[in-house]
N, C-alpha and C. Protein backbone atom coordinates (compact mmCIF):
# COMPACT_ATOMS: atom_id res chain seq x y z
N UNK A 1 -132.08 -12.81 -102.09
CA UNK A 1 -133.48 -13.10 -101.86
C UNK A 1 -133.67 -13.68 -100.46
N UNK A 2 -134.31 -12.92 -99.79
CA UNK A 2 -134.78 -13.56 -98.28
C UNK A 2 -136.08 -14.57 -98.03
N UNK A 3 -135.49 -15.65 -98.03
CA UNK A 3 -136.96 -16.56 -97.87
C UNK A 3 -137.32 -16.89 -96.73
N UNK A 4 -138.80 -16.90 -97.30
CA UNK A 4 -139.57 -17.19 -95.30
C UNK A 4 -139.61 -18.47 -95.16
N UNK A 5 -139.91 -19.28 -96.03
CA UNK A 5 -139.79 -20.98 -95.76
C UNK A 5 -138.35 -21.54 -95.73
N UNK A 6 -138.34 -22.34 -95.24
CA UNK A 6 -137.81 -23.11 -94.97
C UNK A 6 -137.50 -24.76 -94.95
N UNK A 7 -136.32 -25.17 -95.81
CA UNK A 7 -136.72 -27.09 -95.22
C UNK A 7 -137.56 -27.63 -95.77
N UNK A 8 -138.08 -26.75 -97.11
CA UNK A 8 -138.97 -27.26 -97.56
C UNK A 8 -138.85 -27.53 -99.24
N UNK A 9 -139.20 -28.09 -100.26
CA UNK A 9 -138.76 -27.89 -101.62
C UNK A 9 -140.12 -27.24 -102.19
N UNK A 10 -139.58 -26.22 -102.59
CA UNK A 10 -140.76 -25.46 -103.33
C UNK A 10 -141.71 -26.73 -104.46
N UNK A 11 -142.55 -26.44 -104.77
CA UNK A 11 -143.47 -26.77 -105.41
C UNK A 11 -143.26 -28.19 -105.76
N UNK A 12 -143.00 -28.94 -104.47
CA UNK A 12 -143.17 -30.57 -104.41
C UNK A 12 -143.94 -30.76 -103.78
N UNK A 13 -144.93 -32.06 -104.32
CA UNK A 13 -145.95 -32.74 -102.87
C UNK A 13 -145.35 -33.59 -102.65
N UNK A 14 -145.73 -33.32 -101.22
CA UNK A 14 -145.00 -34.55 -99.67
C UNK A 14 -146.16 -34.03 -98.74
N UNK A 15 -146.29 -35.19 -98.31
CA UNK A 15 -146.54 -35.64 -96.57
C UNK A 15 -145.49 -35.01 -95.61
N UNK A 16 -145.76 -33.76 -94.57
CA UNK A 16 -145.41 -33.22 -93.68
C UNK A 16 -144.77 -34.04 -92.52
N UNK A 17 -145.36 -35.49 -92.44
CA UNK A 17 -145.40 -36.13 -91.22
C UNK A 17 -143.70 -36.78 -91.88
N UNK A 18 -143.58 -36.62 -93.27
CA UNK A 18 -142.30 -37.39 -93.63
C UNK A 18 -141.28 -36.58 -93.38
N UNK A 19 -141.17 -35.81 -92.96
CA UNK A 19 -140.48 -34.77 -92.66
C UNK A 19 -139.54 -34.60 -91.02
N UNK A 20 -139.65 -35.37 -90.80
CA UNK A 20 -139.53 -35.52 -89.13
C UNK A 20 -139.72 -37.09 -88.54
N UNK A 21 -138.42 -37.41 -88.01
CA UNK A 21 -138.38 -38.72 -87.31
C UNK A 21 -137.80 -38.65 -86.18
N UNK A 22 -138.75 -39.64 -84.85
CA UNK A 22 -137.86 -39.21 -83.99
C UNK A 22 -137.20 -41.31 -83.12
N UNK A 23 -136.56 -41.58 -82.91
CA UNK A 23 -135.84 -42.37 -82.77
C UNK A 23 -136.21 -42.18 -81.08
N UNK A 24 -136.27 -43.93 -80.61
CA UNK A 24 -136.12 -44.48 -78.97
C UNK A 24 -136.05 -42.74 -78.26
N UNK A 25 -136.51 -42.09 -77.30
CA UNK A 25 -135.76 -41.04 -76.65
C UNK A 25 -135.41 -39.74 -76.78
N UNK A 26 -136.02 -39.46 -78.20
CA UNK A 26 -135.72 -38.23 -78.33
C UNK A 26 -137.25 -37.49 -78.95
N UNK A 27 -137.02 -35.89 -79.54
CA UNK A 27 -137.59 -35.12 -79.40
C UNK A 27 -137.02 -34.45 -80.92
N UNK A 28 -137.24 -34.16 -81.95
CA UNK A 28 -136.68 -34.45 -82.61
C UNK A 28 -137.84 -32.62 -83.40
N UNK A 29 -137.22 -31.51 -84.23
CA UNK A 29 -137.80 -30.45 -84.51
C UNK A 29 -137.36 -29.68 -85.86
N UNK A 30 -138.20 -29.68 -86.61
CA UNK A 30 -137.51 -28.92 -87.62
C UNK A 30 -138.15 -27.66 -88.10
N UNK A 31 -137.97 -26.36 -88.11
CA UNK A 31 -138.19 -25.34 -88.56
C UNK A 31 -138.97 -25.03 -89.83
N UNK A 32 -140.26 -24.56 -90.15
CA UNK A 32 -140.09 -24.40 -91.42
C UNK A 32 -140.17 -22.70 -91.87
N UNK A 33 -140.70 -22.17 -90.72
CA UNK A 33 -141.11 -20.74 -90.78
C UNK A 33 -140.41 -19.83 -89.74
N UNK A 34 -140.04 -19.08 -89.49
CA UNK A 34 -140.22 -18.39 -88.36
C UNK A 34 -139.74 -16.74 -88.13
N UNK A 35 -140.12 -16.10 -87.11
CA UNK A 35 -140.18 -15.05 -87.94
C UNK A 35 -141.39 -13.72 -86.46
N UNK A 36 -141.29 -12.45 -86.33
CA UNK A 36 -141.97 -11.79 -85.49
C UNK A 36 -143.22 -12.15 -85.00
N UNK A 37 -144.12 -12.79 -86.27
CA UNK A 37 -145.43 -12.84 -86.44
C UNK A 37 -145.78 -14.19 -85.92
N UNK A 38 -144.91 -15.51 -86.66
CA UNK A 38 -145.55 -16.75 -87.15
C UNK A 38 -144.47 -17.62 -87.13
N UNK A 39 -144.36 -18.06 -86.12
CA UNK A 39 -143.44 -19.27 -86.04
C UNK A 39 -144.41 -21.05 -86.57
N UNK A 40 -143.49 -21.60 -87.33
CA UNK A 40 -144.26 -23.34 -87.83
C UNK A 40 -143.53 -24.06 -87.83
N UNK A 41 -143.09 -24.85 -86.72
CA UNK A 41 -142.43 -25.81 -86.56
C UNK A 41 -142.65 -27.45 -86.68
N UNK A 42 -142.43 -28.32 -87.52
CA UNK A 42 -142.98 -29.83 -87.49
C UNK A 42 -141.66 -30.42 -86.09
N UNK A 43 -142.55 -31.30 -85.33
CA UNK A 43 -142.41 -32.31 -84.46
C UNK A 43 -142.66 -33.92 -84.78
N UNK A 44 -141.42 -34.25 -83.93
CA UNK A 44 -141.85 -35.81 -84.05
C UNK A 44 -141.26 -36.19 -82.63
N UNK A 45 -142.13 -37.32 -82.17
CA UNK A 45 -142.21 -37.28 -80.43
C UNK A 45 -142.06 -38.90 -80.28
N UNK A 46 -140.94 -39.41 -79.80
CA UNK A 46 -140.80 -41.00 -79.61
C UNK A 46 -141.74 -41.20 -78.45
N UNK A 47 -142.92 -42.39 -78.19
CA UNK A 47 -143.62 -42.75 -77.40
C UNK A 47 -142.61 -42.19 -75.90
N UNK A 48 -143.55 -41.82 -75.43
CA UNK A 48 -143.29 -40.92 -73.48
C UNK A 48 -142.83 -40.24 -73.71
N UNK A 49 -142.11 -40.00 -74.80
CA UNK A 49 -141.48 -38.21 -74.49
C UNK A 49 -142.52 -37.05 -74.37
N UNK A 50 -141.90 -36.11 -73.41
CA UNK A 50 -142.96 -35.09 -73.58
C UNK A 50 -142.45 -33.43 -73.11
N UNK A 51 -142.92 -32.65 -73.64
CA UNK A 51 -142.75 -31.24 -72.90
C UNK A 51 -143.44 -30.83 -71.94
N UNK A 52 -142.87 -30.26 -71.15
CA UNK A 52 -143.26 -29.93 -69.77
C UNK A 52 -144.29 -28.93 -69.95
N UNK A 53 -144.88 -28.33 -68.57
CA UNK A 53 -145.71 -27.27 -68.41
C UNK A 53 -144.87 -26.05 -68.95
N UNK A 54 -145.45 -25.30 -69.77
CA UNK A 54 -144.76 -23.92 -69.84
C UNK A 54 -145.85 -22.79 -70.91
N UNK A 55 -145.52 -21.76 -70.96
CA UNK A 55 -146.65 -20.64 -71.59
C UNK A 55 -146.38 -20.49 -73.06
N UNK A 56 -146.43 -19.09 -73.80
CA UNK A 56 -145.92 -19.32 -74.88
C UNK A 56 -146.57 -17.49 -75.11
N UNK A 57 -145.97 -16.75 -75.52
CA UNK A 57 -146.54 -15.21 -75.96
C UNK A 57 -147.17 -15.47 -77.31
N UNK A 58 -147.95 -16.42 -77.61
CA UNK A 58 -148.50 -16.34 -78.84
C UNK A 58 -149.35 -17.60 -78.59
N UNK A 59 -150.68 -17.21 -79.77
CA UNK A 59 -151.19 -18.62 -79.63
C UNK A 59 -150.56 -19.68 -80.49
N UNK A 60 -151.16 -20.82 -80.13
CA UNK A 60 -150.23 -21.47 -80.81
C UNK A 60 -151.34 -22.88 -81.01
N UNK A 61 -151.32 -23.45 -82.34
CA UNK A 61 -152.53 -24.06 -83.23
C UNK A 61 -151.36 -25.58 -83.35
N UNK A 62 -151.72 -26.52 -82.51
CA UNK A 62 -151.20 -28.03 -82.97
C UNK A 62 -152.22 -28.59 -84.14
N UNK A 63 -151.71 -29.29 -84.76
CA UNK A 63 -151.87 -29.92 -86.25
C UNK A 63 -151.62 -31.61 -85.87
N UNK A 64 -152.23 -32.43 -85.53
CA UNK A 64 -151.72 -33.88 -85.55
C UNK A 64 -151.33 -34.41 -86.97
N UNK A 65 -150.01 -34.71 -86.89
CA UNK A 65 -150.15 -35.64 -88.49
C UNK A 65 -149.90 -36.93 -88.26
N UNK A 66 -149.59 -37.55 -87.01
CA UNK A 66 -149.63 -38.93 -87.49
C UNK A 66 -149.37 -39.28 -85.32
N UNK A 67 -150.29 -40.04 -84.68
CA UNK A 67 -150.19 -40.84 -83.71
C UNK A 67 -150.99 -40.14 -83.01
N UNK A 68 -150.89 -39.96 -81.42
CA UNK A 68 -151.98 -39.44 -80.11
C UNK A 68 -150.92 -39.31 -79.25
N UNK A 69 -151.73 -37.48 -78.89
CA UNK A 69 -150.87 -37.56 -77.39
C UNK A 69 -151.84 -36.91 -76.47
N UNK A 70 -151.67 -36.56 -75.41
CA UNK A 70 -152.28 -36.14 -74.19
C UNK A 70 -151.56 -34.48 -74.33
N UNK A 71 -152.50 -33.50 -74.79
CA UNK A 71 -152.08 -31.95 -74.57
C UNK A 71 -152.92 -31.26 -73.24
N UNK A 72 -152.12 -30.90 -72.37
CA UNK A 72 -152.83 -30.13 -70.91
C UNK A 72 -152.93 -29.04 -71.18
N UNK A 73 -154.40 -28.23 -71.00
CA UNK A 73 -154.10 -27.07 -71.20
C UNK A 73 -155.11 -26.31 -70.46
N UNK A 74 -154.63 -25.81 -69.40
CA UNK A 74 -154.84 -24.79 -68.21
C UNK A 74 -155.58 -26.02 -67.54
N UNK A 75 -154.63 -27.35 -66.82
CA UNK A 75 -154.90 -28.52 -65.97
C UNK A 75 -156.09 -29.40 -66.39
N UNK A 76 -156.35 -29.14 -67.94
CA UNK A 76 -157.18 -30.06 -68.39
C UNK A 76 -156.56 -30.82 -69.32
N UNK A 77 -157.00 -32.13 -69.31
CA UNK A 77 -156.29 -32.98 -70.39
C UNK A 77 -157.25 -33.08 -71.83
N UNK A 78 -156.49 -33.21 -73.18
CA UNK A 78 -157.31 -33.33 -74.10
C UNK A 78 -156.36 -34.22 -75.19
N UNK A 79 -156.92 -35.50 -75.50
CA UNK A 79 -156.17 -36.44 -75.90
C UNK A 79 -156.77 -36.09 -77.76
N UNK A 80 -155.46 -35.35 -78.55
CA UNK A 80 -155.49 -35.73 -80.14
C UNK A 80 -154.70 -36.16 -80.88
N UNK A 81 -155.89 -36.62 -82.05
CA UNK A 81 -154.90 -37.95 -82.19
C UNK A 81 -154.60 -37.76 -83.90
N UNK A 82 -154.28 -38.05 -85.29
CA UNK A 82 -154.53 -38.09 -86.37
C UNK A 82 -155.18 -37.25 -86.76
N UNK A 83 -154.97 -35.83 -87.70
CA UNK A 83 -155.87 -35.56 -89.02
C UNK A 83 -156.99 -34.06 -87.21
N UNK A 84 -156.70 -34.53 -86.13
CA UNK A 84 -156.72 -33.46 -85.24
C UNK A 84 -156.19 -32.27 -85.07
N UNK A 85 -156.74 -31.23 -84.42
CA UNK A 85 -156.02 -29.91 -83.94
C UNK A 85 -156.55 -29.16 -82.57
N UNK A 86 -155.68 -28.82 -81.96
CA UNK A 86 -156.46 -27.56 -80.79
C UNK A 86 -155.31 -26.82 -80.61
N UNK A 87 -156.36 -25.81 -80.40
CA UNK A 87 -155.60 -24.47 -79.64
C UNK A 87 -154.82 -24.17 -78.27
N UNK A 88 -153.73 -23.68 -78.41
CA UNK A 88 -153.34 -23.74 -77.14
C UNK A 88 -153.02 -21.82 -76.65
N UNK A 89 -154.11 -21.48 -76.43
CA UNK A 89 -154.35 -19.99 -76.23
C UNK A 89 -152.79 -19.10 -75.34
N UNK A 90 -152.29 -18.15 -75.57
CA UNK A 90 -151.11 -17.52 -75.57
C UNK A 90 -151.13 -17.28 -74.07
N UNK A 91 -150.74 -17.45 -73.60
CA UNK A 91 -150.17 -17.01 -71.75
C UNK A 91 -150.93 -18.09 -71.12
N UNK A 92 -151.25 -19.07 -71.50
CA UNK A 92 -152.00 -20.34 -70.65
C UNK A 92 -151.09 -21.59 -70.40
N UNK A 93 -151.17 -22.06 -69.53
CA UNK A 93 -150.25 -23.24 -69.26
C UNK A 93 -150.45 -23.94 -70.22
N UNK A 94 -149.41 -25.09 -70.87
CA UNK A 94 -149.79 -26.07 -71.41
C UNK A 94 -148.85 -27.11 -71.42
N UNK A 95 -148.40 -28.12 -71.54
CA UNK A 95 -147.85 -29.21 -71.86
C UNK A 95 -148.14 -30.57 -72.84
N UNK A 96 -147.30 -31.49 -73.19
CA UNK A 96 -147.62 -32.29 -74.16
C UNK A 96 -146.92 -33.45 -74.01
N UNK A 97 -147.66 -34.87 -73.60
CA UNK A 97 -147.28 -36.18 -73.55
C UNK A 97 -147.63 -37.29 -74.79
N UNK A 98 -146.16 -37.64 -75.32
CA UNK A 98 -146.69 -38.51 -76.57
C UNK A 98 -147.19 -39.74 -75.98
N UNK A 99 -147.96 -39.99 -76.36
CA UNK A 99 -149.33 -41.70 -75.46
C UNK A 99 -148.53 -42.80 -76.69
N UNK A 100 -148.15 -42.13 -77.86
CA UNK A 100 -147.63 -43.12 -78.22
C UNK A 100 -146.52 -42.01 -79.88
N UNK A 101 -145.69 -43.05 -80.43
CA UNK A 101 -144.97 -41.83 -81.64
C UNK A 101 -145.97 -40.99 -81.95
N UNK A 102 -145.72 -39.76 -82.12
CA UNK A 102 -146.11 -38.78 -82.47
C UNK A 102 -145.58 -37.46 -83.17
N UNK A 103 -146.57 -36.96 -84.63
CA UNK A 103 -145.91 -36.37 -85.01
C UNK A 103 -147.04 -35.27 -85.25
N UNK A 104 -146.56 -33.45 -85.23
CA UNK A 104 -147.12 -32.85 -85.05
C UNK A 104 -146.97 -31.45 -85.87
N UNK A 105 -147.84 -30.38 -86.45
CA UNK A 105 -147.18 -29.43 -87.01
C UNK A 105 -147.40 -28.74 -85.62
N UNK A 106 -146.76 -27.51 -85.51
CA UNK A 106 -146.80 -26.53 -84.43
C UNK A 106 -146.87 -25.07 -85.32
N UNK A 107 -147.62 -24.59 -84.92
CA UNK A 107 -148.02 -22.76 -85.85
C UNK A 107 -148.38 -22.08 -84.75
N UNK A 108 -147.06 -21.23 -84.64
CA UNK A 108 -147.61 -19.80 -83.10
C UNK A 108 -147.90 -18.64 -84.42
N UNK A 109 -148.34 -17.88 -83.56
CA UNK A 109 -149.01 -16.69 -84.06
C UNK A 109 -149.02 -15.43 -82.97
N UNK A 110 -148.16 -14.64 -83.37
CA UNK A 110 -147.56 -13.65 -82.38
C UNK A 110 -148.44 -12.37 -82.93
N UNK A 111 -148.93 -11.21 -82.11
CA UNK A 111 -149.03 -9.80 -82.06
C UNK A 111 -148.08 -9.36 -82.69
């Protein structure tokens, strides 16, 4: 049987944000999907860490689940924080500074 999820226990409720810790310095990622179409990755971001400028062949939909960060996208800043989301449209610059811990779902969506 080939499963598309991942990392995840079938038919348990949990909090997503419990899912991901990231410690002093790091950057910390766990898989739950991925795949031609639809990659969904949960993040957890220790205060200042951050990813650089870079593109992405798909759009790609942030999910805040727990803190605020600063997301740039095409040299504009847009600070979300908790229970938030924006788009980060497919071939557009973007980057991401945690303002403080931060934890995040990530969902691309490929052609």
């Amino acid at each position: 049987m080939n499963k598309v999820v991942k990392n995840i226990t079938p038919s348990e409720v949990m909090e997503l944000k419990d899912l991901v810790n990231a410690n002093p310095g790091e950057v910390v990622s766990k898989i739950i999907v991925q795949n031609d179409k639809v990659s969904m990755t949960l993040f957890a971001f220790a205060q200042g860490e951050e990813i650089g400028a870079h593109t992405s062949k798909g759009d790609a939909l942030v999910t805040v689940l727990e803190g605020s960060a600063i997301i740039t996208i095409d040299n504009v800043e847009h600070t979300v924080s908790t229970n938030q989301s924006i788009l980060m449209p497919a071939d557009i610059l973007h980057a991401l500074y945690a303002k403080e811990p931060f934890k995040m779902q990530l969902t691309q969506m490929f052609e």
